[in-house]
C-alpha atoms as a PDB file:
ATOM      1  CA  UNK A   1     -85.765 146.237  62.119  1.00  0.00           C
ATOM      2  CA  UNK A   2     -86.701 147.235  65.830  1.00  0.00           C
ATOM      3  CA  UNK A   3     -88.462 144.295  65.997  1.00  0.00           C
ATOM      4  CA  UNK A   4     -85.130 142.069  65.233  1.00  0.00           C
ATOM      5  CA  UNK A   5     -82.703 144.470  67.210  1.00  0.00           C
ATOM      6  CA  UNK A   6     -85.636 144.131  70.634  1.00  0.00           C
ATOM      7  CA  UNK A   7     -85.403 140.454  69.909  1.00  0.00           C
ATOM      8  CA  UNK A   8     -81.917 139.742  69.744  1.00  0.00           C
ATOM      9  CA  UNK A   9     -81.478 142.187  72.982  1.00  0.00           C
ATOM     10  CA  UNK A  10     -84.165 139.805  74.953  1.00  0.00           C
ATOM     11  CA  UNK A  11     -82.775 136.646  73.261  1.00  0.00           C
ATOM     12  CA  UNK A  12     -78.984 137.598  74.941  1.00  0.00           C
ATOM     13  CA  UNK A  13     -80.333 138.818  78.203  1.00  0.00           C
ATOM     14  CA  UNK A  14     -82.068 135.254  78.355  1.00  0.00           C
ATOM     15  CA  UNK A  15     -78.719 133.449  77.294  1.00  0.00           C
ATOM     16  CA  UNK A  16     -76.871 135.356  80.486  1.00  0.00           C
ATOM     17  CA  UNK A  17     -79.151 134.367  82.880  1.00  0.00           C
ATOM     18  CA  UNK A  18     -78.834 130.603  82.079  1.00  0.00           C
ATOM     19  CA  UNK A  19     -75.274 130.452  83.005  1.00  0.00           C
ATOM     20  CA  UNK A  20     -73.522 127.103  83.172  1.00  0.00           C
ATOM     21  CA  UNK A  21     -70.051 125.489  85.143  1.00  0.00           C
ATOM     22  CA  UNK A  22     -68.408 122.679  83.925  1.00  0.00           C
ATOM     23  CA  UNK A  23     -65.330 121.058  85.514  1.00  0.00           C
ATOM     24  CA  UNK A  24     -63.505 118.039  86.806  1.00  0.00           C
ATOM     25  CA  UNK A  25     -62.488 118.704  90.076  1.00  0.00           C
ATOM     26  CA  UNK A  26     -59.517 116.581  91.740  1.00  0.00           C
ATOM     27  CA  UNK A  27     -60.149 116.302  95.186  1.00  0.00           C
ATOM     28  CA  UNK A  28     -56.903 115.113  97.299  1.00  0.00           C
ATOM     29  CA  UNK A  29     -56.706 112.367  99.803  1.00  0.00           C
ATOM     30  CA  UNK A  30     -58.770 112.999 103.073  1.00  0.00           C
ATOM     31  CA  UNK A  31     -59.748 116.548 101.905  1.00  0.00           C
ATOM     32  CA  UNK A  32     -62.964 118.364 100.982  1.00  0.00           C
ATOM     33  CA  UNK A  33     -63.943 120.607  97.956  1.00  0.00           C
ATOM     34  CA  UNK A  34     -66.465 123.126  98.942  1.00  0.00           C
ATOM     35  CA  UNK A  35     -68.560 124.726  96.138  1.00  0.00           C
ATOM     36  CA  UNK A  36     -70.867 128.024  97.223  1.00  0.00           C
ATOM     37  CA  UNK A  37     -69.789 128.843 100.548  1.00  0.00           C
ATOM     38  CA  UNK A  38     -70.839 132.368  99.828  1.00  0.00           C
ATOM     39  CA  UNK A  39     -74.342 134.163  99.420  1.00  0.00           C
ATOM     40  CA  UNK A  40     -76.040 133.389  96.059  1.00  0.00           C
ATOM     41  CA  UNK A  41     -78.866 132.208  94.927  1.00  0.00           C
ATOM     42  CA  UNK A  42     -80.244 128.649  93.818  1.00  0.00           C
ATOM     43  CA  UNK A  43     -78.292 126.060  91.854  1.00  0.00           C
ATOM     44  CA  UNK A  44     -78.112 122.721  90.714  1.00  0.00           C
ATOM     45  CA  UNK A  45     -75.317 120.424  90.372  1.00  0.00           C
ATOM     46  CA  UNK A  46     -75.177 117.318  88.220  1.00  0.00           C
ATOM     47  CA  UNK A  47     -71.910 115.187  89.895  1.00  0.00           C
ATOM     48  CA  UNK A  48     -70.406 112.338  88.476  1.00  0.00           C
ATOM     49  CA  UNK A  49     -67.750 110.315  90.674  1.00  0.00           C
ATOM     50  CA  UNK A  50     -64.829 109.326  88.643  1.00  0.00           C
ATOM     51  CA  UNK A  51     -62.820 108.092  90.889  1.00  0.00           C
ATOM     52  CA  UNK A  52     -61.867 104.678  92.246  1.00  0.00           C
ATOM     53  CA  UNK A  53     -63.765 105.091  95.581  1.00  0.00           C
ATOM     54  CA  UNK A  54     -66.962 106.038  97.233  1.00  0.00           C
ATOM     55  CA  UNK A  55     -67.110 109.768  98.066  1.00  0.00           C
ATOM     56  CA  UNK A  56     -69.780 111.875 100.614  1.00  0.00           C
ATOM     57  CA  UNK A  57     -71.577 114.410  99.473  1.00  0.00           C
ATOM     58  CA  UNK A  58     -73.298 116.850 101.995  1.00  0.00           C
ATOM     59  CA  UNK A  59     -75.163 120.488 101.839  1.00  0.00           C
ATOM     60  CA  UNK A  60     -74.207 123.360 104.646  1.00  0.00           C
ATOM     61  CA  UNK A  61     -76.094 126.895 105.614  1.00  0.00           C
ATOM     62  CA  UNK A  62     -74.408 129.595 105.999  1.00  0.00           C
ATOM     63  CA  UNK A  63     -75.391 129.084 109.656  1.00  0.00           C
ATOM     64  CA  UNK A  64     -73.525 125.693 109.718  1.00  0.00           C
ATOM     65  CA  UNK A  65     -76.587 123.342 109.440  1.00  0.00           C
ATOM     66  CA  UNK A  66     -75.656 120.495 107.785  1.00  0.00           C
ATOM     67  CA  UNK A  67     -77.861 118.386 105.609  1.00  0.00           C
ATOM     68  CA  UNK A  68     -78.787 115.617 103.348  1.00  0.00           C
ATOM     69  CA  UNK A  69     -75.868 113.307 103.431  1.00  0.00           C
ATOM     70  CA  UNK A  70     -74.976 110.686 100.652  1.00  0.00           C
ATOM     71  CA  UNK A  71     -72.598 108.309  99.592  1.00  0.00           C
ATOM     72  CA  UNK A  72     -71.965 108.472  95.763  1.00  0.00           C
ATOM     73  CA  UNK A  73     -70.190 105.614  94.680  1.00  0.00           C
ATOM     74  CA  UNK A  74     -67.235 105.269  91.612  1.00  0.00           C
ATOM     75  CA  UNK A  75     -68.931 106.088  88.230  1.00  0.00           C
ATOM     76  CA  UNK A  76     -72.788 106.865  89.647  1.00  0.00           C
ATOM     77  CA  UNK A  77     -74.014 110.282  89.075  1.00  0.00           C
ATOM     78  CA  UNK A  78     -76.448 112.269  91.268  1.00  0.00           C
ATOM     79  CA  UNK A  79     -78.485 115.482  90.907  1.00  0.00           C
ATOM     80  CA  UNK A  80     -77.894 117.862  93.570  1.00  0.00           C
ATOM     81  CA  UNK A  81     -80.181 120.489  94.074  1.00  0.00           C
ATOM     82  CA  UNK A  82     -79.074 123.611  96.480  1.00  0.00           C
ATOM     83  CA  UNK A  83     -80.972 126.364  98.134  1.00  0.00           C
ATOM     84  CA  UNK A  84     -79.704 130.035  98.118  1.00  0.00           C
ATOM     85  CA  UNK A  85     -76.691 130.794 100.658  1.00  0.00           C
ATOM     86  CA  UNK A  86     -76.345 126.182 100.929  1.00  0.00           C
ATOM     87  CA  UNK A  87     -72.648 125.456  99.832  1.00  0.00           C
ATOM     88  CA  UNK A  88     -72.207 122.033  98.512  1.00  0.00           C
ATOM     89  CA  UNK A  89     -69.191 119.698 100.369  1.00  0.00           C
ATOM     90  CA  UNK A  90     -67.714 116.868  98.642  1.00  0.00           C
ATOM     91  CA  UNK A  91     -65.677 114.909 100.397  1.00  0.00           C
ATOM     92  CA  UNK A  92     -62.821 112.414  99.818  1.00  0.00           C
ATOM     93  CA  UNK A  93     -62.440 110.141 103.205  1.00  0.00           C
ATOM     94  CA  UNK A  94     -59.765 108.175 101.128  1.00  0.00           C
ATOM     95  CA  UNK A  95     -56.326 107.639 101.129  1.00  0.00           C
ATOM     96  CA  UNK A  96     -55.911 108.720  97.505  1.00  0.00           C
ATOM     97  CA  UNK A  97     -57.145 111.346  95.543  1.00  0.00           C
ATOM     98  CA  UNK A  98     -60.571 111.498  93.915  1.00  0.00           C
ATOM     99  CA  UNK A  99     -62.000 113.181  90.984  1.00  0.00           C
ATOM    100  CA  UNK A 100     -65.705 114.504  90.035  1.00  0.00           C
ATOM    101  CA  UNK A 101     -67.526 115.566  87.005  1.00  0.00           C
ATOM    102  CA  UNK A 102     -69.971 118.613  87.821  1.00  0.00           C
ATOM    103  CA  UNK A 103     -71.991 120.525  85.859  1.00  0.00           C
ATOM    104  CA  UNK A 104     -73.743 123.323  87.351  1.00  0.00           C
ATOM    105  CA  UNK A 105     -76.818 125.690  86.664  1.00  0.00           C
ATOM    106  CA  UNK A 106     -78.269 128.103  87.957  1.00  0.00           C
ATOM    107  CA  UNK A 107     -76.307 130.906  90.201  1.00  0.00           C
ATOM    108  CA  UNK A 108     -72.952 129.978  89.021  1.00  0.00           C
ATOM    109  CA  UNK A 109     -71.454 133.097  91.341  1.00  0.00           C
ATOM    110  CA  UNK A 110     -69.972 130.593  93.962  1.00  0.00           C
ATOM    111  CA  UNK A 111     -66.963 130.647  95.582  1.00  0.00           C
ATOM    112  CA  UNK A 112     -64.838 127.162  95.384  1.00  0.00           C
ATOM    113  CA  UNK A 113     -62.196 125.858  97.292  1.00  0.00           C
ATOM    114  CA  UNK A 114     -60.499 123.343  99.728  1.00  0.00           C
ATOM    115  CA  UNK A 115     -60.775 122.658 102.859  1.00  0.00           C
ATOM    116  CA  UNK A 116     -58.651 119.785 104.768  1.00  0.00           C
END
């Protein structure tokens, strides 16, 4: 009976610790959704574009460096993988608004928002 009970405490401490995000994010014309702009630790992000245009997709420090650029166009998908304290910016250059799939593991204690 230990045995089970130990086992069951392990098994949810394990569950907890692989935390997941999913969301569709609508990003608005000529502005920016920022995901992790905080301290935290490493995360991945699997994005989708669902939109009808291309949108950029870029990594930032906490010290402002700014990093691996890329252009994901409508329906592609890309794996984004982000260092501790590295916020990930996605950003609609359009004149109309976009939308994103993302999925994301790992630290999932990120701060989101907008920024025009």
């Amino acid at each position: 009976m230990k045995i089970k009970l130990l086992f069951l405490i392990a098994f949810t401490a394990f569950l907890s610790s692989c935390s997941s995000l999913t969301s569709v994010t609508t990003i608005g014309a000529n502005n920016s959704f920022v995901l992790g702009n905080n301290q935290h630790g490493f995360y991945n992000v699997k994005l989708k574009n669902i939109s009808r245009q291309s949108i950029t997709v870029y990594q930032k420090t906490l010290t402002d460096s700014i990093h691996s650029f890329t252009t994901i166009k409508p329906r592609e998908t890309v794996h984004v993988y982000a260092n501790k304290n590295t916020a990930l910016i996605i950003e609609n250059k359009s004149g109309s608004e976009a939308k994103v799939e993302l999925r994301v593991n790992g630290d999932t204690n990120l701060s989101m928002g907008y920024k025009n």
